[in-house]
N, C-alpha and C. Protein backbone atom coordinates (compact mmCIF):
# COMPACT_ATOMS: atom_id res chain seq x y z
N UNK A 1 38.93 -53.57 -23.77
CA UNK A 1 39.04 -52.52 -22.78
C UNK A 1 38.24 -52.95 -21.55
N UNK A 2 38.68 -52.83 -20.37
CA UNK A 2 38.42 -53.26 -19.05
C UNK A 2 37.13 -51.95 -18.55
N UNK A 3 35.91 -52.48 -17.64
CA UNK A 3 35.37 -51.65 -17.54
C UNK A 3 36.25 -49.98 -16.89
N UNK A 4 36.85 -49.87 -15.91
CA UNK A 4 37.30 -48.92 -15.30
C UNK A 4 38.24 -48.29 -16.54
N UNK A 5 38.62 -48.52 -17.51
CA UNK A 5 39.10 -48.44 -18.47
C UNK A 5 38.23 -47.12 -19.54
N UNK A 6 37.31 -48.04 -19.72
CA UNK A 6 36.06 -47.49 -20.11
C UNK A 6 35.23 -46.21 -19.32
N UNK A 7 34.71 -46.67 -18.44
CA UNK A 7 34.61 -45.27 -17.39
C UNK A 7 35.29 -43.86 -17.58
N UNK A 8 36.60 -44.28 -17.04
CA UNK A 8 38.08 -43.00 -17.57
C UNK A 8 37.42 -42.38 -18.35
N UNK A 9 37.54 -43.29 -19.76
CA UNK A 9 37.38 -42.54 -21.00
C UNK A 9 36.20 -42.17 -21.49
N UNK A 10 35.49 -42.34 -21.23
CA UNK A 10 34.25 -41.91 -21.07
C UNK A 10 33.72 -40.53 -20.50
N UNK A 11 34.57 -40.88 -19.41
CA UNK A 11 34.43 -39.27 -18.52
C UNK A 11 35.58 -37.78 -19.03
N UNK A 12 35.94 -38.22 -19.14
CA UNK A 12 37.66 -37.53 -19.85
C UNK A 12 36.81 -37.51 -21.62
N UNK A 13 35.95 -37.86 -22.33
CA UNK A 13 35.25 -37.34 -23.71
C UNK A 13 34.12 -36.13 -22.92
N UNK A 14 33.22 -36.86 -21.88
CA UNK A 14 32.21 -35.77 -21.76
C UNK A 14 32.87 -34.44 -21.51
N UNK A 15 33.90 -34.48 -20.49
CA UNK A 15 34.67 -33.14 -19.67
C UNK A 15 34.84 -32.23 -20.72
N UNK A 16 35.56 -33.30 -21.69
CA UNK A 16 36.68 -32.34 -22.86
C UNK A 16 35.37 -31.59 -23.85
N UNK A 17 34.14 -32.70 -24.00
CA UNK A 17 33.29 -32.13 -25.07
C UNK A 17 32.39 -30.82 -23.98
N UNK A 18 32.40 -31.05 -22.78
CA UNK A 18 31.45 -29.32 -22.30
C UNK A 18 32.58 -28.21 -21.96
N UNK A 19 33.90 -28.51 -21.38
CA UNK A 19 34.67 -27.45 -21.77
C UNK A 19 34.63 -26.76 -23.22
N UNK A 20 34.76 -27.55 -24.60
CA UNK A 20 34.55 -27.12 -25.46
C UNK A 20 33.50 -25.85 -25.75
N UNK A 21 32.38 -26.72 -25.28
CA UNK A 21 31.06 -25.77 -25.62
C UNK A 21 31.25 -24.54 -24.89
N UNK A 22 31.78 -24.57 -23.33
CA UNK A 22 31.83 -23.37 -22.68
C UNK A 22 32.93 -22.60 -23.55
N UNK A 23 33.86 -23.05 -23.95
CA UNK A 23 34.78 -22.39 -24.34
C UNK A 23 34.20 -21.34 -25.89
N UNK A 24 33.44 -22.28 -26.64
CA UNK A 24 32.80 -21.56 -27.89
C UNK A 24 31.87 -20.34 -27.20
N UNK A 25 31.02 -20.76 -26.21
CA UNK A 25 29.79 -19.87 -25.75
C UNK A 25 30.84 -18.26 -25.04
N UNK A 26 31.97 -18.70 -24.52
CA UNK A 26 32.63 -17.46 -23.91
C UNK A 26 33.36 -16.59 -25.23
N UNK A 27 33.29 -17.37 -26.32
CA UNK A 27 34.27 -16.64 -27.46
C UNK A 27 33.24 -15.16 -27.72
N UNK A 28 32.09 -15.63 -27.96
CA UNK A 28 30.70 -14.13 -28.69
C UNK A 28 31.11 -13.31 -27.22
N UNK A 29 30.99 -11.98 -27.41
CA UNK A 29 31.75 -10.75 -26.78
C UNK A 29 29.79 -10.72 -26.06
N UNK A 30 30.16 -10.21 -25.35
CA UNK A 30 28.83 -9.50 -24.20
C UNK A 30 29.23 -8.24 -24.54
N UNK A 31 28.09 -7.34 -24.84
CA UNK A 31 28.10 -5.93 -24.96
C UNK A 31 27.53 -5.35 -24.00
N UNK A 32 28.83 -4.88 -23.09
CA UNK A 32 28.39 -3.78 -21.93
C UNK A 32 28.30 -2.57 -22.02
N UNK A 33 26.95 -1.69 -22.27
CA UNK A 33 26.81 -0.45 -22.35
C UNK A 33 26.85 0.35 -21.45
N UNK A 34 27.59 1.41 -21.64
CA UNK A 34 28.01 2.08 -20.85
C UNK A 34 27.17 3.98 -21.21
N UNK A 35 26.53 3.78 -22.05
CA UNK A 35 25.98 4.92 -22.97
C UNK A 35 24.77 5.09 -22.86
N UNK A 36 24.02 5.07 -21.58
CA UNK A 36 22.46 5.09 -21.54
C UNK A 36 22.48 6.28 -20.52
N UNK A 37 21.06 6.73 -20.69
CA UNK A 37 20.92 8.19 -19.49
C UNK A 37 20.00 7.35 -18.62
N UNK A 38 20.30 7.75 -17.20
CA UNK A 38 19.13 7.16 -16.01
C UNK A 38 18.62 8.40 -15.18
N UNK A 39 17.26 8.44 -15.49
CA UNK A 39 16.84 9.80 -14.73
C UNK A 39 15.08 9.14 -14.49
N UNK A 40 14.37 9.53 -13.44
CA UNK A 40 14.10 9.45 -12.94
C UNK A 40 13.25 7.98 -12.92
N UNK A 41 13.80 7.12 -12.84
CA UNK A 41 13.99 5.48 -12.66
C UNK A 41 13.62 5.24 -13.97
N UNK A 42 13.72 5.40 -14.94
CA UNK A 42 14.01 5.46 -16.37
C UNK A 42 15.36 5.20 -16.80
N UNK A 43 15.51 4.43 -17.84
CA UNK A 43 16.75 4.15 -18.60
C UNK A 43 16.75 4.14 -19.88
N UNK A 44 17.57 5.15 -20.54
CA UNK A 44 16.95 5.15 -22.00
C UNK A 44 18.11 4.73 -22.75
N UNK A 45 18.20 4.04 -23.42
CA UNK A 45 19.11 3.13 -24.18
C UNK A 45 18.93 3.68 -26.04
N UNK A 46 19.83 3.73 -26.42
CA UNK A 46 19.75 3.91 -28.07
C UNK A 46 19.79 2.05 -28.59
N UNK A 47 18.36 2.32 -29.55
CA UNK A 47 18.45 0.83 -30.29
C UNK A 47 19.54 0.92 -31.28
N UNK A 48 20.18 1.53 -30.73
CA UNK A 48 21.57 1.19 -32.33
C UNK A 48 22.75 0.44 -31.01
N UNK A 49 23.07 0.20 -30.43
CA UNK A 49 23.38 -0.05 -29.09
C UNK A 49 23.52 -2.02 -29.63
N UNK A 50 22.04 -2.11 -30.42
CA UNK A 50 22.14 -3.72 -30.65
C UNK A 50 23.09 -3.88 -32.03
N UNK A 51 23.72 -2.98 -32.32
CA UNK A 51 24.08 -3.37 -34.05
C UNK A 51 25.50 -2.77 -33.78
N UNK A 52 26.54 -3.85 -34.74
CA UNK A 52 27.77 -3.73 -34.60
C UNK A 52 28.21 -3.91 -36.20
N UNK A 53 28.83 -3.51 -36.29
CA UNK A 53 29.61 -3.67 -37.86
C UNK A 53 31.35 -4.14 -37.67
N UNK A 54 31.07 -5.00 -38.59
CA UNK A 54 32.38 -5.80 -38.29
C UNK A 54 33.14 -6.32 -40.01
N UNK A 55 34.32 -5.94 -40.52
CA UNK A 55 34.44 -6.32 -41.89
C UNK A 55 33.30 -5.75 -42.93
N UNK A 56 32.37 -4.51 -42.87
CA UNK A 56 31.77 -4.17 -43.13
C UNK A 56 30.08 -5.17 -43.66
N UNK A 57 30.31 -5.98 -42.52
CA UNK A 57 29.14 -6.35 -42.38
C UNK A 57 27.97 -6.21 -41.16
N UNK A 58 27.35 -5.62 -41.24
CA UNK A 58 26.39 -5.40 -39.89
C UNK A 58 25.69 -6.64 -39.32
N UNK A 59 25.69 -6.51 -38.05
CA UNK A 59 25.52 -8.06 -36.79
C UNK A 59 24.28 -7.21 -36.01
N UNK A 60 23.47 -8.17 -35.88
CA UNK A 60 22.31 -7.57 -34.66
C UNK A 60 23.07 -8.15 -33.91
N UNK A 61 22.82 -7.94 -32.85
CA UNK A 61 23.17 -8.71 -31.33
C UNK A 61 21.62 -9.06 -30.79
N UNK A 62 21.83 -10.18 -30.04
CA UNK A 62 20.85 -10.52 -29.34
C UNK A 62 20.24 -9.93 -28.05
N UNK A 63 21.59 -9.38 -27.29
CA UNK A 63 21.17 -8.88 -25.68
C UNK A 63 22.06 -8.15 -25.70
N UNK A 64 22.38 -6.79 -24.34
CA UNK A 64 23.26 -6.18 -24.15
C UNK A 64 23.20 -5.88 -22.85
N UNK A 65 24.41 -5.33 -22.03
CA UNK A 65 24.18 -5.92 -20.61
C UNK A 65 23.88 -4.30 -20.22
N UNK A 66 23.92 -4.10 -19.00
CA UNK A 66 23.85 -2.30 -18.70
C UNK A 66 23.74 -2.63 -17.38
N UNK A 67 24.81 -1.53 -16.49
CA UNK A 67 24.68 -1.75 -15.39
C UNK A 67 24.76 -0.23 -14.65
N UNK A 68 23.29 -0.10 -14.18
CA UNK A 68 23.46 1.52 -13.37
C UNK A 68 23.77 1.39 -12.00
N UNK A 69 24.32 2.24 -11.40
CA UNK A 69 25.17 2.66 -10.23
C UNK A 69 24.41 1.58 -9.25
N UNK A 70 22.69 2.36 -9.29
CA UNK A 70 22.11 2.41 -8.00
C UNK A 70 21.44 0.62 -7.78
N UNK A 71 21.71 -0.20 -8.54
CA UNK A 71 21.50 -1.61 -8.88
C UNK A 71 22.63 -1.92 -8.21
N UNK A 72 22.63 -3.30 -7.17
CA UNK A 72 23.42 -4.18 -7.14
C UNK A 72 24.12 -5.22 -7.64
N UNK A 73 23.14 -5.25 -9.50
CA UNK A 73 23.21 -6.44 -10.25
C UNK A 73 22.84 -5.70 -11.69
N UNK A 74 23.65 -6.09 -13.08
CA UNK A 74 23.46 -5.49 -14.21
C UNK A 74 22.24 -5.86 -14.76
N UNK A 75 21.45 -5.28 -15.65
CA UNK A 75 20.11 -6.01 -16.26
C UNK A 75 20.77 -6.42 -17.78
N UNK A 76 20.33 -7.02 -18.24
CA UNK A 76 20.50 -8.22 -19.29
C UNK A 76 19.11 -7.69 -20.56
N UNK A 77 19.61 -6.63 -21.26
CA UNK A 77 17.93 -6.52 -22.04
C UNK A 77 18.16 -7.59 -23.44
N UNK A 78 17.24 -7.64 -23.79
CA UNK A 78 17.19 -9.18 -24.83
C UNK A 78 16.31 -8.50 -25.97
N UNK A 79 16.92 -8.46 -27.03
CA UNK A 79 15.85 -8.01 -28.11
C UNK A 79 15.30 -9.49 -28.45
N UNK A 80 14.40 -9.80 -28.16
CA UNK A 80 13.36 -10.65 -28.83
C UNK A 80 12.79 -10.64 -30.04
N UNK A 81 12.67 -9.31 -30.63
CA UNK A 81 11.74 -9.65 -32.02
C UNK A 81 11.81 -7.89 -32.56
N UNK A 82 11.81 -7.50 -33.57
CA UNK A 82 12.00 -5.94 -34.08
C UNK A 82 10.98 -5.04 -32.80
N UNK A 83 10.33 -5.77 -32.47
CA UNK A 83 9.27 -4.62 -31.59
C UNK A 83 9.00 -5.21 -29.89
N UNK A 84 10.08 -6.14 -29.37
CA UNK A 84 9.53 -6.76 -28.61
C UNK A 84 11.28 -7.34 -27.55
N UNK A 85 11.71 -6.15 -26.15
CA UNK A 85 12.37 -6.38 -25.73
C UNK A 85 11.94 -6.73 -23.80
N UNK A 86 13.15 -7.32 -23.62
CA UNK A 86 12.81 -7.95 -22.72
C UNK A 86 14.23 -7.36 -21.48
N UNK A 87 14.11 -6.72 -20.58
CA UNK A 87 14.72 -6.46 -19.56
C UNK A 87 14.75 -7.15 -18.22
N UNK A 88 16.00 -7.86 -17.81
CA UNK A 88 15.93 -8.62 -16.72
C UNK A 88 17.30 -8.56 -15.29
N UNK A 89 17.06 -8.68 -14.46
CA UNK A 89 18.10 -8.21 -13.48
C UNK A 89 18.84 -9.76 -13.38
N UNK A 90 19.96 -9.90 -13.32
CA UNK A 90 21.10 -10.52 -13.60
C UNK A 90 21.20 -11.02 -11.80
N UNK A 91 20.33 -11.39 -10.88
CA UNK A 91 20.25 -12.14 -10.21
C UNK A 91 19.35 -13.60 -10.32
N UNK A 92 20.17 -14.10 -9.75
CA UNK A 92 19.59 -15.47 -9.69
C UNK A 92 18.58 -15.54 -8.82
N UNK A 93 17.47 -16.42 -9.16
CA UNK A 93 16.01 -16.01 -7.80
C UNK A 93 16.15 -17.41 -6.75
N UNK A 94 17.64 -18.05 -6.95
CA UNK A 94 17.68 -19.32 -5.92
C UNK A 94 18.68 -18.60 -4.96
N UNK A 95 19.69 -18.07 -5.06
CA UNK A 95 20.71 -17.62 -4.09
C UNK A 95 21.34 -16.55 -4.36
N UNK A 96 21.02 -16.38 -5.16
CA UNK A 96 21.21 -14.42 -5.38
C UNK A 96 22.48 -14.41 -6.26
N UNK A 97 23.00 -15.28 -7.14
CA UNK A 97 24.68 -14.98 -7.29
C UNK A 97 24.07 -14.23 -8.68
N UNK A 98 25.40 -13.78 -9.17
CA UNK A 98 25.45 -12.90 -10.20
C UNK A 98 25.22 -14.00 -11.64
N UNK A 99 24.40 -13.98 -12.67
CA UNK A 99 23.91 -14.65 -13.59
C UNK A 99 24.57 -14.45 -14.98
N UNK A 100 25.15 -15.23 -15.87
CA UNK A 100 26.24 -14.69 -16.94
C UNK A 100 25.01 -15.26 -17.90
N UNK A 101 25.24 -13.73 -18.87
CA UNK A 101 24.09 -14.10 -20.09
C UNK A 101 25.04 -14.30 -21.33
N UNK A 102 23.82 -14.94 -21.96
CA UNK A 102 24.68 -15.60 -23.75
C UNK A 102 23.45 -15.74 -24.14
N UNK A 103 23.28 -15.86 -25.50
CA UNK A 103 22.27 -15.48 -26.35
C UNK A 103 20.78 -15.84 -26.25
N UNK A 104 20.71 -17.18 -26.00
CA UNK A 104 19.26 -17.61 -25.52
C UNK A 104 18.80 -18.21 -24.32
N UNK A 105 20.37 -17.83 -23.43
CA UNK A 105 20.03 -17.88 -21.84
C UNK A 105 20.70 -17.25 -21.41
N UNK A 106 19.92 -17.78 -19.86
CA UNK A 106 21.35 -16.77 -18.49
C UNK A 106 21.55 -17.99 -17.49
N UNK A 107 22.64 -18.12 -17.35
CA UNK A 107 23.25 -19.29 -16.18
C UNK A 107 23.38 -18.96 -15.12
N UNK A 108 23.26 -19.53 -13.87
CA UNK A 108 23.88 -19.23 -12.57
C UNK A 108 24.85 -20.02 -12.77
N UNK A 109 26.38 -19.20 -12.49
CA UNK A 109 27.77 -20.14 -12.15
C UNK A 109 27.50 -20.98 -11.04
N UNK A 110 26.73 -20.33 -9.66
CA UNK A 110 26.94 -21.06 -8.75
C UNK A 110 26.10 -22.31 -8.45
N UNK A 111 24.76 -22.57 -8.79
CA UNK A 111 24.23 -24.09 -8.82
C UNK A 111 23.73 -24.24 -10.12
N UNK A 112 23.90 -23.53 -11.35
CA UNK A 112 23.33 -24.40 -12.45
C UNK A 112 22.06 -23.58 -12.74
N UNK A 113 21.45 -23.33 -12.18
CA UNK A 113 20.14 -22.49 -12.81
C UNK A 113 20.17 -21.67 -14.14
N UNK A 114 18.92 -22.40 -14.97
CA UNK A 114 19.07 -21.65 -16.37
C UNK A 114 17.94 -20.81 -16.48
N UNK A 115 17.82 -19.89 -17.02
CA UNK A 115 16.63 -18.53 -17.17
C UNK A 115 16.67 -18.62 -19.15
N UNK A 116 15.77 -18.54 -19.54
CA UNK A 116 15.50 -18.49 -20.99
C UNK A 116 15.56 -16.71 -20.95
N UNK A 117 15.24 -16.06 -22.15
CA UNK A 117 15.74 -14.39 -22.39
C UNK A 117 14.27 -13.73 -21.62
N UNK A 118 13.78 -14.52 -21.68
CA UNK A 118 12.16 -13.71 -20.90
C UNK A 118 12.28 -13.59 -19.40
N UNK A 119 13.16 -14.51 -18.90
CA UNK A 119 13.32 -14.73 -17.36
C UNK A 119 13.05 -15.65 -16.58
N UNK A 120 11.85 -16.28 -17.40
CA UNK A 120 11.89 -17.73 -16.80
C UNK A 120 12.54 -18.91 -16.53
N UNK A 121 12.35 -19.51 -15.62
CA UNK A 121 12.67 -20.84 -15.53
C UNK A 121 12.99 -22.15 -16.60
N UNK A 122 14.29 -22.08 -16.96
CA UNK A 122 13.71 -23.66 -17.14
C UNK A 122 14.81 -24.81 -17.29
N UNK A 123 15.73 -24.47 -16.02
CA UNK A 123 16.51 -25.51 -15.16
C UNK A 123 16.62 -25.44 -13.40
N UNK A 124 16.36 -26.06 -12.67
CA UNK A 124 16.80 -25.29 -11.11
C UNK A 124 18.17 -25.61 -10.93
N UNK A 125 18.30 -25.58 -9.86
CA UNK A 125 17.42 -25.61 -8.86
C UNK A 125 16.59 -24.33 -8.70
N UNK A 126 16.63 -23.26 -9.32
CA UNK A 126 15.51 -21.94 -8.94
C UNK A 126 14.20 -22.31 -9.45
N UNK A 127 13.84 -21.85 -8.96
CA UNK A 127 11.97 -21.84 -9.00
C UNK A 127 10.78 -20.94 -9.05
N UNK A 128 11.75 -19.54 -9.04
CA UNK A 128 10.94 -18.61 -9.57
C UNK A 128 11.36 -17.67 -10.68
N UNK A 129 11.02 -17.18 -11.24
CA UNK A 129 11.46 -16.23 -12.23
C UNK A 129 12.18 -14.97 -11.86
N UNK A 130 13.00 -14.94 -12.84
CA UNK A 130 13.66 -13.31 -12.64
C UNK A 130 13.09 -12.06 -12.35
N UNK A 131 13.88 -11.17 -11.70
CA UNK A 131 12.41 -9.69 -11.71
C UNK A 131 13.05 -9.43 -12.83
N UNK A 132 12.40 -8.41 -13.52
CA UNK A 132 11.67 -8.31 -14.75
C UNK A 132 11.47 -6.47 -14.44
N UNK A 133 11.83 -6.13 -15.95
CA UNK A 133 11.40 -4.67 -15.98
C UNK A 133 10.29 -4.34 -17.17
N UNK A 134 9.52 -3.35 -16.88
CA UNK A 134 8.94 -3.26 -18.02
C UNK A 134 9.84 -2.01 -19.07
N UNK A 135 9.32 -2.77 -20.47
CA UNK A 135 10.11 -2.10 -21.22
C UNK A 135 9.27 -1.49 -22.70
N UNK A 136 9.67 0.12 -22.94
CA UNK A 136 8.78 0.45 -23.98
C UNK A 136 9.68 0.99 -25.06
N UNK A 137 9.29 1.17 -26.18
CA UNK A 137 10.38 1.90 -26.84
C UNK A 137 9.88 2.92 -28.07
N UNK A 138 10.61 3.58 -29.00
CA UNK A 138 9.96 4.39 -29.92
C UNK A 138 10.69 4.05 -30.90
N UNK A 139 10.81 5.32 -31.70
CA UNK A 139 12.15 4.57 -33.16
C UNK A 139 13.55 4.84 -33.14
N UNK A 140 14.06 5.60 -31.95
CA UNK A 140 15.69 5.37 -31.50
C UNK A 140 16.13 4.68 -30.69
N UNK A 141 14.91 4.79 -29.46
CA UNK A 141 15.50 4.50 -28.27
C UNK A 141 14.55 3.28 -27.25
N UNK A 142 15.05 2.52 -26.29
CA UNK A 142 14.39 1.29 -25.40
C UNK A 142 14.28 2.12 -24.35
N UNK A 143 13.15 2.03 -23.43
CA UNK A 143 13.12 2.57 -22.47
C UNK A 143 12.81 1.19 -21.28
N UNK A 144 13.68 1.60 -20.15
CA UNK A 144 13.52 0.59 -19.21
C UNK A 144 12.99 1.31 -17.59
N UNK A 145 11.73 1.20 -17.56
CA UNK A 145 11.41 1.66 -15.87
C UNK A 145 11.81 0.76 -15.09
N UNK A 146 12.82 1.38 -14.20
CA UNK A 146 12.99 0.49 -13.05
C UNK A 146 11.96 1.13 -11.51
N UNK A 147 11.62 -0.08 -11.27
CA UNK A 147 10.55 0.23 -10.04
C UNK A 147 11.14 0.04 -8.50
């Protein structure tokens, strides 16, 4: 096989093998809630919101998206751990585009920037972290102050 030969095919395996992956990562459903009360910059979310039953088997979910009116951008909350969630606004902190979440990140479509579920950094080109909500909860419900 001739180098330019090689090249081709080379490039035409990587393409085909990250379409793949995007294609697996778009199959898991994003859960957009639509079922939360917002009153006075408060958002109260039911923790059953993370649990789905499917073939009568119950699924935690990892994140769920929620998007209130008065936001220009949906927040992305991330259950991290039975007692420990994480609320984040679904802008990118390099150019503002809208950020698509999947389980243990959030991407910018438009240059590549990766955010881990906490908000941080850790691809750029961005360089600062996501804003960030604080978040408290009890034994039904997540509460998210937006400031």
């Amino acid at each position: 096989m001739d180098r330019r030969n090689f090249i081709k095919s080379t490039c035409l395996t990587c393409a085909t093998s990250l379409g793949a992956l995007w294609l697996l990562q778009a199959c898991k459903s994003t859960k957009h809630v639509t079922n939360f009360q917002y009153n006075q910059n408060k958002i109260t979310i039911l923790k059953s919101e993370f649990i789905t039953v499917k073939n009568d088997k119950t699924i935690q979910r990892k994140f769920i998206v929620i998007k209130p009116e008065n936001l220009p951008f949906p927040i992305a909350l991330y259950k991290l751990n039975d007692n420990d969630y994480k609320a984040s606004l679904l802008q990118c902190s390099h150019q503002g585009c809208e950020l698509s979440p999947y389980e243990t990140t959030m991407v910018c479509p438009c240059h590549g920037a990766e955010f881990n579920t906490k908000g941080e950094v850790t691809q750029g080109p961005a360089e600062t972290s996501l804003k960030t909500f604080i978040t408290t909860y009890d034994n039904d419900n997540i509460y998210i102050q937006i400031n």
